[in-house]
PDBML (XML) file of the C-alpha atoms, coordinates in Angstrom:
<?xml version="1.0" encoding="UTF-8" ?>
<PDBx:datablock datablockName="MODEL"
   xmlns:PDBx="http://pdbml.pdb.org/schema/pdbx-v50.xsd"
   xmlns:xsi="http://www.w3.org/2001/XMLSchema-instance"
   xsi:schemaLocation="http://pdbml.pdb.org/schema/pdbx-v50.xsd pdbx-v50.xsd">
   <PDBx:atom_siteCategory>
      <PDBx:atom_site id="1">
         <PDBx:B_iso_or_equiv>0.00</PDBx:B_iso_or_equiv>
         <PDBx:Cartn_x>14.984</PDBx:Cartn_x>
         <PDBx:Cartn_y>77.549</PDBx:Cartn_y>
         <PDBx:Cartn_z>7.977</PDBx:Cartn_z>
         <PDBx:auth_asym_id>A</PDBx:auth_asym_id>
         <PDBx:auth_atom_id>CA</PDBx:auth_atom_id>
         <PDBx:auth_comp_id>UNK</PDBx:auth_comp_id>
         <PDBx:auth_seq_id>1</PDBx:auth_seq_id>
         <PDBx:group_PDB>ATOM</PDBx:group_PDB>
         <PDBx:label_alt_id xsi:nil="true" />
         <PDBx:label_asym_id>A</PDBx:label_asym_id>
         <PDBx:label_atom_id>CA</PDBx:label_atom_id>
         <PDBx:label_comp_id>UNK</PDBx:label_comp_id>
         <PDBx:label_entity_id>1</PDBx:label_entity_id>
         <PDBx:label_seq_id>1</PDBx:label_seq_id>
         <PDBx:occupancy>1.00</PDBx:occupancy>
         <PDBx:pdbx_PDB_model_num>1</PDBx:pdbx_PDB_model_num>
         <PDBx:type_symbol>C</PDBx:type_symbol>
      </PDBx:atom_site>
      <PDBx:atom_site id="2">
         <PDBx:B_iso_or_equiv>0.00</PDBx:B_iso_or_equiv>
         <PDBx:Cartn_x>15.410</PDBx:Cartn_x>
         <PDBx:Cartn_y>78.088</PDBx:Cartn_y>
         <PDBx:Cartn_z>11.371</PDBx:Cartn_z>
         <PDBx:auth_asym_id>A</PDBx:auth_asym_id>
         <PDBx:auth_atom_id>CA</PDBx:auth_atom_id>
         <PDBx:auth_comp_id>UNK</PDBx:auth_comp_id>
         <PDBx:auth_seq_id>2</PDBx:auth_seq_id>
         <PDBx:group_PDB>ATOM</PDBx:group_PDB>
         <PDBx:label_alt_id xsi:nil="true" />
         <PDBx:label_asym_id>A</PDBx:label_asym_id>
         <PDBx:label_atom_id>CA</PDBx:label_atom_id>
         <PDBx:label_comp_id>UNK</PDBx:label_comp_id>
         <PDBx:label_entity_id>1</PDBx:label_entity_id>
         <PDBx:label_seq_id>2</PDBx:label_seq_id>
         <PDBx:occupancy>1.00</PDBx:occupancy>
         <PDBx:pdbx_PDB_model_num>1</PDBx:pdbx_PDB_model_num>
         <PDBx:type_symbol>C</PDBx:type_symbol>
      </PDBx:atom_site>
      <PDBx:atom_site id="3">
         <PDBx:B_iso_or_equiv>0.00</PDBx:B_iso_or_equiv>
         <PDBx:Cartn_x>16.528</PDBx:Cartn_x>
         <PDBx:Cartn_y>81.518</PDBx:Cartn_y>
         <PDBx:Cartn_z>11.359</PDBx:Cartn_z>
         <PDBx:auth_asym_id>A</PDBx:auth_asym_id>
         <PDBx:auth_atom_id>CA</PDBx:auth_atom_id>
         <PDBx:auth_comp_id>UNK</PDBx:auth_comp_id>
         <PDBx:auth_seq_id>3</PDBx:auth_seq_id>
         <PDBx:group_PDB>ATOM</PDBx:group_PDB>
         <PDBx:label_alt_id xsi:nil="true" />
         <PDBx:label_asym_id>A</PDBx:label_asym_id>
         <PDBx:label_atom_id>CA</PDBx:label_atom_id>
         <PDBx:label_comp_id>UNK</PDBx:label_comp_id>
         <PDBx:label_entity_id>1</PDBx:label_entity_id>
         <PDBx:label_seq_id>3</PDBx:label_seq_id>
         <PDBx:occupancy>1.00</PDBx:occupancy>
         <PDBx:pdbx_PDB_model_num>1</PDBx:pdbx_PDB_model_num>
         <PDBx:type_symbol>C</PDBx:type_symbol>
      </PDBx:atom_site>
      <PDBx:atom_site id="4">
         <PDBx:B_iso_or_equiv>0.00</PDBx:B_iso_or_equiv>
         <PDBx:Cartn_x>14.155</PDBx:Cartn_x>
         <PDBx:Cartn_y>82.900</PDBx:Cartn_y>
         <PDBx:Cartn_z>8.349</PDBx:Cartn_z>
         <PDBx:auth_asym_id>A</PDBx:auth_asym_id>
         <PDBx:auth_atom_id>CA</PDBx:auth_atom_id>
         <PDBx:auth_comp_id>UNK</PDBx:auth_comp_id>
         <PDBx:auth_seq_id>4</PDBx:auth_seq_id>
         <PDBx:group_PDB>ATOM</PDBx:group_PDB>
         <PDBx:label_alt_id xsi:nil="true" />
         <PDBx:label_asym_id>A</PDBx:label_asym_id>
         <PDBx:label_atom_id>CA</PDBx:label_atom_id>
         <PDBx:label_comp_id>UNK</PDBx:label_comp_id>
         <PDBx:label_entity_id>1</PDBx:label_entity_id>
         <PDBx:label_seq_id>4</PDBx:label_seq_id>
         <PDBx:occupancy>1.00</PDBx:occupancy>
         <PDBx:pdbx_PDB_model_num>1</PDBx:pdbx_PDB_model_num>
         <PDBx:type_symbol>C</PDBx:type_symbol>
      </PDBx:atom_site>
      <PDBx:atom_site id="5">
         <PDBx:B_iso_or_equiv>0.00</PDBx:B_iso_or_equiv>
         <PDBx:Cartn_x>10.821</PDBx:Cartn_x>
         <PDBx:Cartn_y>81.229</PDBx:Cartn_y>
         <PDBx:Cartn_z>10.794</PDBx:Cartn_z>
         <PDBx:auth_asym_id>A</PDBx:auth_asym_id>
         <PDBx:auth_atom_id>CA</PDBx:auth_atom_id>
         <PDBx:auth_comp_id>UNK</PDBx:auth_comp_id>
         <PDBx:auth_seq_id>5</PDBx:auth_seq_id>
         <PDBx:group_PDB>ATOM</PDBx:group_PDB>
         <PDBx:label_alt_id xsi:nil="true" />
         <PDBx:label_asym_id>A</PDBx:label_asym_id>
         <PDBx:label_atom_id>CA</PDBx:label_atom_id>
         <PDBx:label_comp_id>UNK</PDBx:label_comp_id>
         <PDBx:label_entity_id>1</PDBx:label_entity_id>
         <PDBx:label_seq_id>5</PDBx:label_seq_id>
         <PDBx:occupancy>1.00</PDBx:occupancy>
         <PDBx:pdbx_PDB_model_num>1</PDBx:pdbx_PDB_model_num>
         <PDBx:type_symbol>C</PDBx:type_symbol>
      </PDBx:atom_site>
      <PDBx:atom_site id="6">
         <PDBx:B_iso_or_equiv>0.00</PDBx:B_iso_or_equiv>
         <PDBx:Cartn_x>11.916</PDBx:Cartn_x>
         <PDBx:Cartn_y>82.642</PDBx:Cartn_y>
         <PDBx:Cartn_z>14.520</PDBx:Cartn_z>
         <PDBx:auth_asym_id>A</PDBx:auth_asym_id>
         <PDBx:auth_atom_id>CA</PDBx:auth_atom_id>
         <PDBx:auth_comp_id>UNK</PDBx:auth_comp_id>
         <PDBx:auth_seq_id>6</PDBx:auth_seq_id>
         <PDBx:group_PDB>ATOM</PDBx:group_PDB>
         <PDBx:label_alt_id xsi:nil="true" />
         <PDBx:label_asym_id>A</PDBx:label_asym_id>
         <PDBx:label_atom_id>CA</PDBx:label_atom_id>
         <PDBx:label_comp_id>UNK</PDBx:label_comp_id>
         <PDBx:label_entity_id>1</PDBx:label_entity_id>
         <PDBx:label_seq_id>6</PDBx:label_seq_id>
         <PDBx:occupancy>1.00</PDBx:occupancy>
         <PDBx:pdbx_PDB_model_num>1</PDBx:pdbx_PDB_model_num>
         <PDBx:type_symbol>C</PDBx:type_symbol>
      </PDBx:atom_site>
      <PDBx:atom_site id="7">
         <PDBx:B_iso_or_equiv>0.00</PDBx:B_iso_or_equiv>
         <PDBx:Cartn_x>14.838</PDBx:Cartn_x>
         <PDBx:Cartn_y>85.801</PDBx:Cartn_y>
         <PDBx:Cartn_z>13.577</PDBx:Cartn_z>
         <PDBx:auth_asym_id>A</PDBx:auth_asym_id>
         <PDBx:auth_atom_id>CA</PDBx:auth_atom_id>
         <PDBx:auth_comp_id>UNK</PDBx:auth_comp_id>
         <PDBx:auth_seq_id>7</PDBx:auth_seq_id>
         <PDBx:group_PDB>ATOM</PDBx:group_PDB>
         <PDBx:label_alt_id xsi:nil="true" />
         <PDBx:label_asym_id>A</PDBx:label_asym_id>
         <PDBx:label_atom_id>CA</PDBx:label_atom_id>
         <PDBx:label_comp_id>UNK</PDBx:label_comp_id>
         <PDBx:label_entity_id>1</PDBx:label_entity_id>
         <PDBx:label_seq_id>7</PDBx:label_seq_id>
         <PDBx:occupancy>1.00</PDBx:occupancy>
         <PDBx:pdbx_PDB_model_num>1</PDBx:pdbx_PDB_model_num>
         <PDBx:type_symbol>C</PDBx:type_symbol>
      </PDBx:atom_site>
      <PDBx:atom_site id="8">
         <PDBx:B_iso_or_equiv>0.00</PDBx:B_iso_or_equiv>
         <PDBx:Cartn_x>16.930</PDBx:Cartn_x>
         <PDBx:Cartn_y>83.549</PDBx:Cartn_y>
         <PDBx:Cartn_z>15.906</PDBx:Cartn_z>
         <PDBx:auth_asym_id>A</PDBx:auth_asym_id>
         <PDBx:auth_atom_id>CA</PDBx:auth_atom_id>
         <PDBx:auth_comp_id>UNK</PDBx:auth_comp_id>
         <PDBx:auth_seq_id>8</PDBx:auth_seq_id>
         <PDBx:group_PDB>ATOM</PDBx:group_PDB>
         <PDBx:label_alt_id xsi:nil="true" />
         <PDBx:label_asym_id>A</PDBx:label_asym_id>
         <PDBx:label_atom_id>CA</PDBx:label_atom_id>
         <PDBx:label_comp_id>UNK</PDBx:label_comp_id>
         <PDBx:label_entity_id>1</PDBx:label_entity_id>
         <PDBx:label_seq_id>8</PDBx:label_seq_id>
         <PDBx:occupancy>1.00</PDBx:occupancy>
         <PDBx:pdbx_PDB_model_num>1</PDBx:pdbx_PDB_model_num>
         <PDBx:type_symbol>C</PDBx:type_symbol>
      </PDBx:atom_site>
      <PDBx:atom_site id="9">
         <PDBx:B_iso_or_equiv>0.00</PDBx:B_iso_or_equiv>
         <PDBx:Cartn_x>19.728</PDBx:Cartn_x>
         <PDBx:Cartn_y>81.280</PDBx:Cartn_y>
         <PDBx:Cartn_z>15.170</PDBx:Cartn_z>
         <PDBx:auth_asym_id>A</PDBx:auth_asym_id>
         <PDBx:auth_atom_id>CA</PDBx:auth_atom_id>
         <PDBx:auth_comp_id>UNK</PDBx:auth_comp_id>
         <PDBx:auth_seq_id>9</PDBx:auth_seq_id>
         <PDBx:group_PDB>ATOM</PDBx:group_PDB>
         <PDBx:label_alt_id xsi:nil="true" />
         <PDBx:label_asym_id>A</PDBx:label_asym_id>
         <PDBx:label_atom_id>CA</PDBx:label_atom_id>
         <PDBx:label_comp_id>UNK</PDBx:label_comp_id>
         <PDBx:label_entity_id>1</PDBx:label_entity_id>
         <PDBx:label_seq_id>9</PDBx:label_seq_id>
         <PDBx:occupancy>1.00</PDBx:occupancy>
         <PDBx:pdbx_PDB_model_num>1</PDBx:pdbx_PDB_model_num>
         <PDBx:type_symbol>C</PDBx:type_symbol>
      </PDBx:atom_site>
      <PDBx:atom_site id="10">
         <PDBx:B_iso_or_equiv>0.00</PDBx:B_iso_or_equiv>
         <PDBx:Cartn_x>21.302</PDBx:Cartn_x>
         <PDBx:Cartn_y>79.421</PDBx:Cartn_y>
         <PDBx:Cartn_z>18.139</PDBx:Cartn_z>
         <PDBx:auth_asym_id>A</PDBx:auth_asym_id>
         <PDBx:auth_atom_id>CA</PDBx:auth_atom_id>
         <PDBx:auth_comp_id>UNK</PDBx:auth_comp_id>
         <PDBx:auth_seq_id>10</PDBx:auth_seq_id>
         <PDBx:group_PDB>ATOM</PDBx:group_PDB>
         <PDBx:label_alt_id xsi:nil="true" />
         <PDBx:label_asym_id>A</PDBx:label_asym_id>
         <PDBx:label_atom_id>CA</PDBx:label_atom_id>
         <PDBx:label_comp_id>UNK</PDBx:label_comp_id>
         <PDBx:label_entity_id>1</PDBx:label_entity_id>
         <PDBx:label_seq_id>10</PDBx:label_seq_id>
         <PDBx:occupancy>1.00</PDBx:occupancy>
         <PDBx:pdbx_PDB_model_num>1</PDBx:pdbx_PDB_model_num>
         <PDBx:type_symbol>C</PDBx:type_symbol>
      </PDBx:atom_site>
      <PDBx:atom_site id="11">
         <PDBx:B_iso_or_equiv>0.00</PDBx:B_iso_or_equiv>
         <PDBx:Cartn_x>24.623</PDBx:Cartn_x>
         <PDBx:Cartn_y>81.501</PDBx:Cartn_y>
         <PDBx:Cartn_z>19.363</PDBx:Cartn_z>
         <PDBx:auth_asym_id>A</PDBx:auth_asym_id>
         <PDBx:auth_atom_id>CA</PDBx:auth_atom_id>
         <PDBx:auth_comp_id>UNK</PDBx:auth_comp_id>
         <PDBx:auth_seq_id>11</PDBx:auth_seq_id>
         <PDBx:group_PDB>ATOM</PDBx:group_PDB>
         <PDBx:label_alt_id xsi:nil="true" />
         <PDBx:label_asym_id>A</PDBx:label_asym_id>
         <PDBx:label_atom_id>CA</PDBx:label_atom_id>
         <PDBx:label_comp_id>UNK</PDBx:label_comp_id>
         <PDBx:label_entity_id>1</PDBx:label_entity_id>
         <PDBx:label_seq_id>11</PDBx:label_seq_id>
         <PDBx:occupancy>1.00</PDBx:occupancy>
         <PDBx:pdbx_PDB_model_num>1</PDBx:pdbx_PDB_model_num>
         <PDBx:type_symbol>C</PDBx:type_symbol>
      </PDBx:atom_site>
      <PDBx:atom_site id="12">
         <PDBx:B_iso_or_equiv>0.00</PDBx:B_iso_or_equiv>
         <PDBx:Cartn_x>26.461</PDBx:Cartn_x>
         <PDBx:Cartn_y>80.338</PDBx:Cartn_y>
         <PDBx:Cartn_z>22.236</PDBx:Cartn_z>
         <PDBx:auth_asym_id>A</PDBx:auth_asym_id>
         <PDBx:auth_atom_id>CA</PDBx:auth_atom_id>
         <PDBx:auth_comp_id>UNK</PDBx:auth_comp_id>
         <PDBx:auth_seq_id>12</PDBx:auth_seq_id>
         <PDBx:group_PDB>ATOM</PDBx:group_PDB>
         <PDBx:label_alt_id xsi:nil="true" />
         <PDBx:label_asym_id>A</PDBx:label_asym_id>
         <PDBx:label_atom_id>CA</PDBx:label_atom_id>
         <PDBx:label_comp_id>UNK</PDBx:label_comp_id>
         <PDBx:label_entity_id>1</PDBx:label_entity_id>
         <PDBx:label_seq_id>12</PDBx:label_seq_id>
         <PDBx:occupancy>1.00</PDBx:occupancy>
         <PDBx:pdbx_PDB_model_num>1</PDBx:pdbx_PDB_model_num>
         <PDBx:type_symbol>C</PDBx:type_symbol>
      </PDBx:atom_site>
      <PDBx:atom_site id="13">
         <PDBx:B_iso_or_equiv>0.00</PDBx:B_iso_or_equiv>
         <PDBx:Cartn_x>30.431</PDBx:Cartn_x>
         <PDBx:Cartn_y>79.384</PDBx:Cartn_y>
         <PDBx:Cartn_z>21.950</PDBx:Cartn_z>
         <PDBx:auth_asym_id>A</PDBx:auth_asym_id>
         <PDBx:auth_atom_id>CA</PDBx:auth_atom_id>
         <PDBx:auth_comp_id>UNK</PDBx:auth_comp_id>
         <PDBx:auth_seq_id>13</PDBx:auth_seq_id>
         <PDBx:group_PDB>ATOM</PDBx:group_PDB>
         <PDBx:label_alt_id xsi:nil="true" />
         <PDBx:label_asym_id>A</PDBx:label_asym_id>
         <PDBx:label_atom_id>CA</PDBx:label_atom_id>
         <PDBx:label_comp_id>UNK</PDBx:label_comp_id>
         <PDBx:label_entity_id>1</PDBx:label_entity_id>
         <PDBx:label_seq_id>13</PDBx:label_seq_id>
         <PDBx:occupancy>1.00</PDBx:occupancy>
         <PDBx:pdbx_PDB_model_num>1</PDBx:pdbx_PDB_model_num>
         <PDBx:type_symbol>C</PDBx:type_symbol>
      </PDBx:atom_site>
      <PDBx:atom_site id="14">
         <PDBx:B_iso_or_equiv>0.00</PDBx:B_iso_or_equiv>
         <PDBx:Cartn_x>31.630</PDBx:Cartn_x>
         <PDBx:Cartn_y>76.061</PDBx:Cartn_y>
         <PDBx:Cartn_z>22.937</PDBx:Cartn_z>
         <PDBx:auth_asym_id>A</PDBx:auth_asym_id>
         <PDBx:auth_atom_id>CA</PDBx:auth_atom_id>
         <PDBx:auth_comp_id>UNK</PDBx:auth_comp_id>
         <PDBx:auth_seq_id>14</PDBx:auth_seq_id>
         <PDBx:group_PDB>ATOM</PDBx:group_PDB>
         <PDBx:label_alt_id xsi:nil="true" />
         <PDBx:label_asym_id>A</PDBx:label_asym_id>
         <PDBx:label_atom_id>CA</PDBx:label_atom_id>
         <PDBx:label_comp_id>UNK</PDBx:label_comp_id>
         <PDBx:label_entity_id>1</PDBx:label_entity_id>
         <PDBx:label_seq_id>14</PDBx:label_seq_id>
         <PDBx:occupancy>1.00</PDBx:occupancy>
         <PDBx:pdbx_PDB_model_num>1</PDBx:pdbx_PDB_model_num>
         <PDBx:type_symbol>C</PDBx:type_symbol>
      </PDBx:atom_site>
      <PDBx:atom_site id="15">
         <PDBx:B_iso_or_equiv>0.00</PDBx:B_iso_or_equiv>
         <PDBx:Cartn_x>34.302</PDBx:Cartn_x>
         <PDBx:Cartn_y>78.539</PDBx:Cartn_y>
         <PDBx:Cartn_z>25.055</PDBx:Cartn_z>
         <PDBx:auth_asym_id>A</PDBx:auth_asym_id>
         <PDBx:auth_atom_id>CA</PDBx:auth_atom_id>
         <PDBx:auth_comp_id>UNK</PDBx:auth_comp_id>
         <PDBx:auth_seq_id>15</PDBx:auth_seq_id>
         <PDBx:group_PDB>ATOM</PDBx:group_PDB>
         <PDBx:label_alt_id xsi:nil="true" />
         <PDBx:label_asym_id>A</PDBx:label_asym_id>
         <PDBx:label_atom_id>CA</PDBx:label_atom_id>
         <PDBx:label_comp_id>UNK</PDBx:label_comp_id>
         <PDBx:label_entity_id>1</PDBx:label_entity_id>
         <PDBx:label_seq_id>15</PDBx:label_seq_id>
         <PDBx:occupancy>1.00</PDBx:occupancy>
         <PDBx:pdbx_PDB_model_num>1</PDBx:pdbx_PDB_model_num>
         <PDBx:type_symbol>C</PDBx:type_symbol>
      </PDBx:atom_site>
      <PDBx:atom_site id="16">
         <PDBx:B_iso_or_equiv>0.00</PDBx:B_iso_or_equiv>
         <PDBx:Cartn_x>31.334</PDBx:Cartn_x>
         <PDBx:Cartn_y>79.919</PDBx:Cartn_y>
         <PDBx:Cartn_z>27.100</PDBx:Cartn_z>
         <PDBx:auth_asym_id>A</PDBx:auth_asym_id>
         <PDBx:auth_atom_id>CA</PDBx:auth_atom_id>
         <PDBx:auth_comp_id>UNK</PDBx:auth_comp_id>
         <PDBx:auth_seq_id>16</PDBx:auth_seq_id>
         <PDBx:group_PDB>ATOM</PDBx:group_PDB>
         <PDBx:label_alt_id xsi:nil="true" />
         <PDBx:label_asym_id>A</PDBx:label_asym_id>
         <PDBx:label_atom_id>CA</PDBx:label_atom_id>
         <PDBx:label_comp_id>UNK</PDBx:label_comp_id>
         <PDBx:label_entity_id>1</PDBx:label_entity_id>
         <PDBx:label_seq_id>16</PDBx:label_seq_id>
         <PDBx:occupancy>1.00</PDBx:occupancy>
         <PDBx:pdbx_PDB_model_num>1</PDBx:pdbx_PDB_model_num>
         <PDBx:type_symbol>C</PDBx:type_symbol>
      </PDBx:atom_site>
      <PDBx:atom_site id="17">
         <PDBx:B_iso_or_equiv>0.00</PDBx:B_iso_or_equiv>
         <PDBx:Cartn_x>28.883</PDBx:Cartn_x>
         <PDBx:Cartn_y>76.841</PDBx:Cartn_y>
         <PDBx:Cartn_z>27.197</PDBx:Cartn_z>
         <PDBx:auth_asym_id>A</PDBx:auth_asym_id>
         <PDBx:auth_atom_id>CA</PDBx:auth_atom_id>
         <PDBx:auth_comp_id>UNK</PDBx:auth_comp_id>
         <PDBx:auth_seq_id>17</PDBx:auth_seq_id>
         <PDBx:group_PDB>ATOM</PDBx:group_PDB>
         <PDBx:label_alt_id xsi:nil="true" />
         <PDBx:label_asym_id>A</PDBx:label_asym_id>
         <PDBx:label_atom_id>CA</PDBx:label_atom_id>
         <PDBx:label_comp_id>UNK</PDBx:label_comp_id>
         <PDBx:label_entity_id>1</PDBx:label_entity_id>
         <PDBx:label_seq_id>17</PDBx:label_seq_id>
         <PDBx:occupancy>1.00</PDBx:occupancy>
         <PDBx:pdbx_PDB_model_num>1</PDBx:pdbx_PDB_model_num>
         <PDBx:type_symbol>C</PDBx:type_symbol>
      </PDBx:atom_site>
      <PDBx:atom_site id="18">
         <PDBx:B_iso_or_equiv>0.00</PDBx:B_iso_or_equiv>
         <PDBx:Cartn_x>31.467</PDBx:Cartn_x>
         <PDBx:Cartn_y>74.409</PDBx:Cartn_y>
         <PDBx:Cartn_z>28.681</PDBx:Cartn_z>
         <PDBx:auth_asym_id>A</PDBx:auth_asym_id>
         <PDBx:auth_atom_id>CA</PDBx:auth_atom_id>
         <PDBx:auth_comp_id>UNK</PDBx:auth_comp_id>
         <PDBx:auth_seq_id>18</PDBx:auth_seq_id>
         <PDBx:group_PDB>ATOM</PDBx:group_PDB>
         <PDBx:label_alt_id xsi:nil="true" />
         <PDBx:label_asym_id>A</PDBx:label_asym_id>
         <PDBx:label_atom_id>CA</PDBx:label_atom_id>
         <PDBx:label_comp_id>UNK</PDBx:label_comp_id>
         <PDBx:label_entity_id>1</PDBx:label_entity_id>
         <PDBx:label_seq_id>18</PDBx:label_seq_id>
         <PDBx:occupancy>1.00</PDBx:occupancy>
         <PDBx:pdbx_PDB_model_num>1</PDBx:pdbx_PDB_model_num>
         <PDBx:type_symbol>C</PDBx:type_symbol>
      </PDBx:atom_site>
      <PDBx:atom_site id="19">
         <PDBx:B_iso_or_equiv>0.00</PDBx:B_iso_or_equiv>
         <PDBx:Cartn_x>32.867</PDBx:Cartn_x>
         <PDBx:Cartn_y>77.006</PDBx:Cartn_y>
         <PDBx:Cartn_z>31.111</PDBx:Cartn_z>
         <PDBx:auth_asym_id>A</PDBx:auth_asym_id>
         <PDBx:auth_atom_id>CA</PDBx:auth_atom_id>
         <PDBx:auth_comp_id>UNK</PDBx:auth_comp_id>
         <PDBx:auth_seq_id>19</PDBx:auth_seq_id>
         <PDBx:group_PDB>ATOM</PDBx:group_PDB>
         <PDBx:label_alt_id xsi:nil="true" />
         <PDBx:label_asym_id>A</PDBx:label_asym_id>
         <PDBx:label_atom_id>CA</PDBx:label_atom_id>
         <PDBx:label_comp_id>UNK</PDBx:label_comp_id>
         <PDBx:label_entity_id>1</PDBx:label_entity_id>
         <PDBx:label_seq_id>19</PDBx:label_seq_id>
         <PDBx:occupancy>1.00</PDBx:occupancy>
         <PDBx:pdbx_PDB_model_num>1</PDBx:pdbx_PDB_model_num>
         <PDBx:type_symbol>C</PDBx:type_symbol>
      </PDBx:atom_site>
      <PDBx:atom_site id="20">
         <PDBx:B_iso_or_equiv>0.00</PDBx:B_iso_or_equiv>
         <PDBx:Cartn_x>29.245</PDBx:Cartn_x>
         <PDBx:Cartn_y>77.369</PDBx:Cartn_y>
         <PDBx:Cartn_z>32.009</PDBx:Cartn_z>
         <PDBx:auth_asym_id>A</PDBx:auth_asym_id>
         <PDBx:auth_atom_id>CA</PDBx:auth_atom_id>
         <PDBx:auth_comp_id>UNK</PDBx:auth_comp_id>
         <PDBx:auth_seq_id>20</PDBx:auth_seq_id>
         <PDBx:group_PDB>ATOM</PDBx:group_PDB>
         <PDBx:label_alt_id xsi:nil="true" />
         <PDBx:label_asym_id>A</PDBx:label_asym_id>
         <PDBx:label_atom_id>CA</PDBx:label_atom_id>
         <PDBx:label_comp_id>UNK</PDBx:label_comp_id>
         <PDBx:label_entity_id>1</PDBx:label_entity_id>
         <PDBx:label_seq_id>20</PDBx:label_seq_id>
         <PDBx:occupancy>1.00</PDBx:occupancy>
         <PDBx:pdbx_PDB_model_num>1</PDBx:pdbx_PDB_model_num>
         <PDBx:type_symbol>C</PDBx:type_symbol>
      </PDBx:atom_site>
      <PDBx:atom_site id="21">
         <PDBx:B_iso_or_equiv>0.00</PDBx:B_iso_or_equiv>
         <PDBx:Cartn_x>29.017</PDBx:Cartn_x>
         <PDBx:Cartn_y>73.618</PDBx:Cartn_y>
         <PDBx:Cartn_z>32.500</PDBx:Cartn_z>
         <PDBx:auth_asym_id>A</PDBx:auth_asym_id>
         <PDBx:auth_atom_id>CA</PDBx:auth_atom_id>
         <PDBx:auth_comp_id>UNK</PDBx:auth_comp_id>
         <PDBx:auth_seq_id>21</PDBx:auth_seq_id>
         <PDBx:group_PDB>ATOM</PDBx:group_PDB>
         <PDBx:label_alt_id xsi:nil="true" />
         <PDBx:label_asym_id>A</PDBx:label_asym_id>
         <PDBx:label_atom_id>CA</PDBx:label_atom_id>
         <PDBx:label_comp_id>UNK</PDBx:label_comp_id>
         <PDBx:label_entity_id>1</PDBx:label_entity_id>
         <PDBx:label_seq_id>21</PDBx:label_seq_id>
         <PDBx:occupancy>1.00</PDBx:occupancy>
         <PDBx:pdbx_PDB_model_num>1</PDBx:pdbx_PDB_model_num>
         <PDBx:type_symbol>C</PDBx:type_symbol>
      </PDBx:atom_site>
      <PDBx:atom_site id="22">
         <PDBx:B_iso_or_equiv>0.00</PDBx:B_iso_or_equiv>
         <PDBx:Cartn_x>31.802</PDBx:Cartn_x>
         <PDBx:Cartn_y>73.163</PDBx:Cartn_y>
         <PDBx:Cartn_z>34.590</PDBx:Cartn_z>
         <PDBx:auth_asym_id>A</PDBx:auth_asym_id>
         <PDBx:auth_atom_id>CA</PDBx:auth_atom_id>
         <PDBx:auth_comp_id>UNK</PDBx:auth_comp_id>
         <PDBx:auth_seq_id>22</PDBx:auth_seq_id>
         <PDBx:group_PDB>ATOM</PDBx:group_PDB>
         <PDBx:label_alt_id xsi:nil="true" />
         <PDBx:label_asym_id>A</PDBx:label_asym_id>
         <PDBx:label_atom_id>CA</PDBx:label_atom_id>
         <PDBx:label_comp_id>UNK</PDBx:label_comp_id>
         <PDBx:label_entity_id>1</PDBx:label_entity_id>
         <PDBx:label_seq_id>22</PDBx:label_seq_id>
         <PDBx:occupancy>1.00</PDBx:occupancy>
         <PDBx:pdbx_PDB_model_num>1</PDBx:pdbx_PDB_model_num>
         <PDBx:type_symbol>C</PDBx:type_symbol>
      </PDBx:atom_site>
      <PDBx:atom_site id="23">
         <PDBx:B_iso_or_equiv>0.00</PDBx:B_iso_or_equiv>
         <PDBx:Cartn_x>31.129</PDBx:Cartn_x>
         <PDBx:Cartn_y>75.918</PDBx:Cartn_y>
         <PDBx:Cartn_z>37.241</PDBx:Cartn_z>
         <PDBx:auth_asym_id>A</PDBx:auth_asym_id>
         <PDBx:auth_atom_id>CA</PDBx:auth_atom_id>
         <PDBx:auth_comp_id>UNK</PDBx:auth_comp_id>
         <PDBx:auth_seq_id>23</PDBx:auth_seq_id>
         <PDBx:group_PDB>ATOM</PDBx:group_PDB>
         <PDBx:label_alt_id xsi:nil="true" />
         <PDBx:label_asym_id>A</PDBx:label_asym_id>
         <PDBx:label_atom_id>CA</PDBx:label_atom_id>
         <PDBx:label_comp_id>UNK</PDBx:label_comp_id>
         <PDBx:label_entity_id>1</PDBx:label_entity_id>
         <PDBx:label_seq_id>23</PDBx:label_seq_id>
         <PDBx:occupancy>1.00</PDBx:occupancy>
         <PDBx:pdbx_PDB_model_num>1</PDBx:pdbx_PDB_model_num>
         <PDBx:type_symbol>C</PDBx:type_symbol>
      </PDBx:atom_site>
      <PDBx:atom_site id="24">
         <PDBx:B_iso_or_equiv>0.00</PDBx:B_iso_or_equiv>
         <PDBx:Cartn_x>27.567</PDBx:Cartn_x>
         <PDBx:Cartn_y>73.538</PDBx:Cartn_y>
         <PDBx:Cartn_z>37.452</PDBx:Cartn_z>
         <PDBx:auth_asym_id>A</PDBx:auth_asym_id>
         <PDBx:auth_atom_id>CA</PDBx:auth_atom_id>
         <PDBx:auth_comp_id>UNK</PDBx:auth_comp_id>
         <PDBx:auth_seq_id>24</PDBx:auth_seq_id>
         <PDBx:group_PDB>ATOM</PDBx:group_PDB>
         <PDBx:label_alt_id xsi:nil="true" />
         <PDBx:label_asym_id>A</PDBx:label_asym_id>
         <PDBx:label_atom_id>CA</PDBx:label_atom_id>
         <PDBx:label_comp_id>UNK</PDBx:label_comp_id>
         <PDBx:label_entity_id>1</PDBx:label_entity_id>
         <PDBx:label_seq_id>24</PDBx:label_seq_id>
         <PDBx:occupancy>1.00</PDBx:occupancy>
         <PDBx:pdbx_PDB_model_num>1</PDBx:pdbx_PDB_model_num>
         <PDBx:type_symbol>C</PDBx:type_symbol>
      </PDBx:atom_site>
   </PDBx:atom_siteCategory>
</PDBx:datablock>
Protein backbone atom coordinates (compact mmCIF):
# COMPACT_ATOMS: atom_id res chain seq x y z
CA UNK A 1 0.00 0.00 0.00
CA UNK A 2 2.86 1.83 0.70
CA UNK A 3 4.57 1.62 -2.47
CA UNK A 4 1.32 1.91 -4.91
CA UNK A 5 0.46 5.63 -2.62
CA UNK A 6 4.24 7.31 -2.59
CA UNK A 7 6.34 5.10 -5.76
CA UNK A 8 8.67 4.45 -2.76
CA UNK A 9 9.25 1.41 -0.79
CA UNK A 10 11.83 1.62 2.06
CA UNK A 11 15.42 0.20 0.67
CA UNK A 12 18.30 0.29 2.83
CA UNK A 13 20.32 -3.14 3.78
CA UNK A 14 20.81 -4.12 7.28
CA UNK A 15 24.75 -4.42 5.81
CA UNK A 16 24.74 -0.62 5.12
CA UNK A 17 22.35 0.73 7.94
CA UNK A 18 24.33 -0.84 10.83
CA UNK A 19 27.72 0.05 9.31
CA UNK A 20 26.18 3.46 9.15
CA UNK A 21 25.28 3.21 12.82
CA UNK A 22 28.41 2.23 14.08
CA UNK A 23 30.69 4.89 12.41
CA UNK A 24 27.88 7.30 14.57
Amino acid sequence: DLFEYTGYRPEVAVSEGIAAFVSW
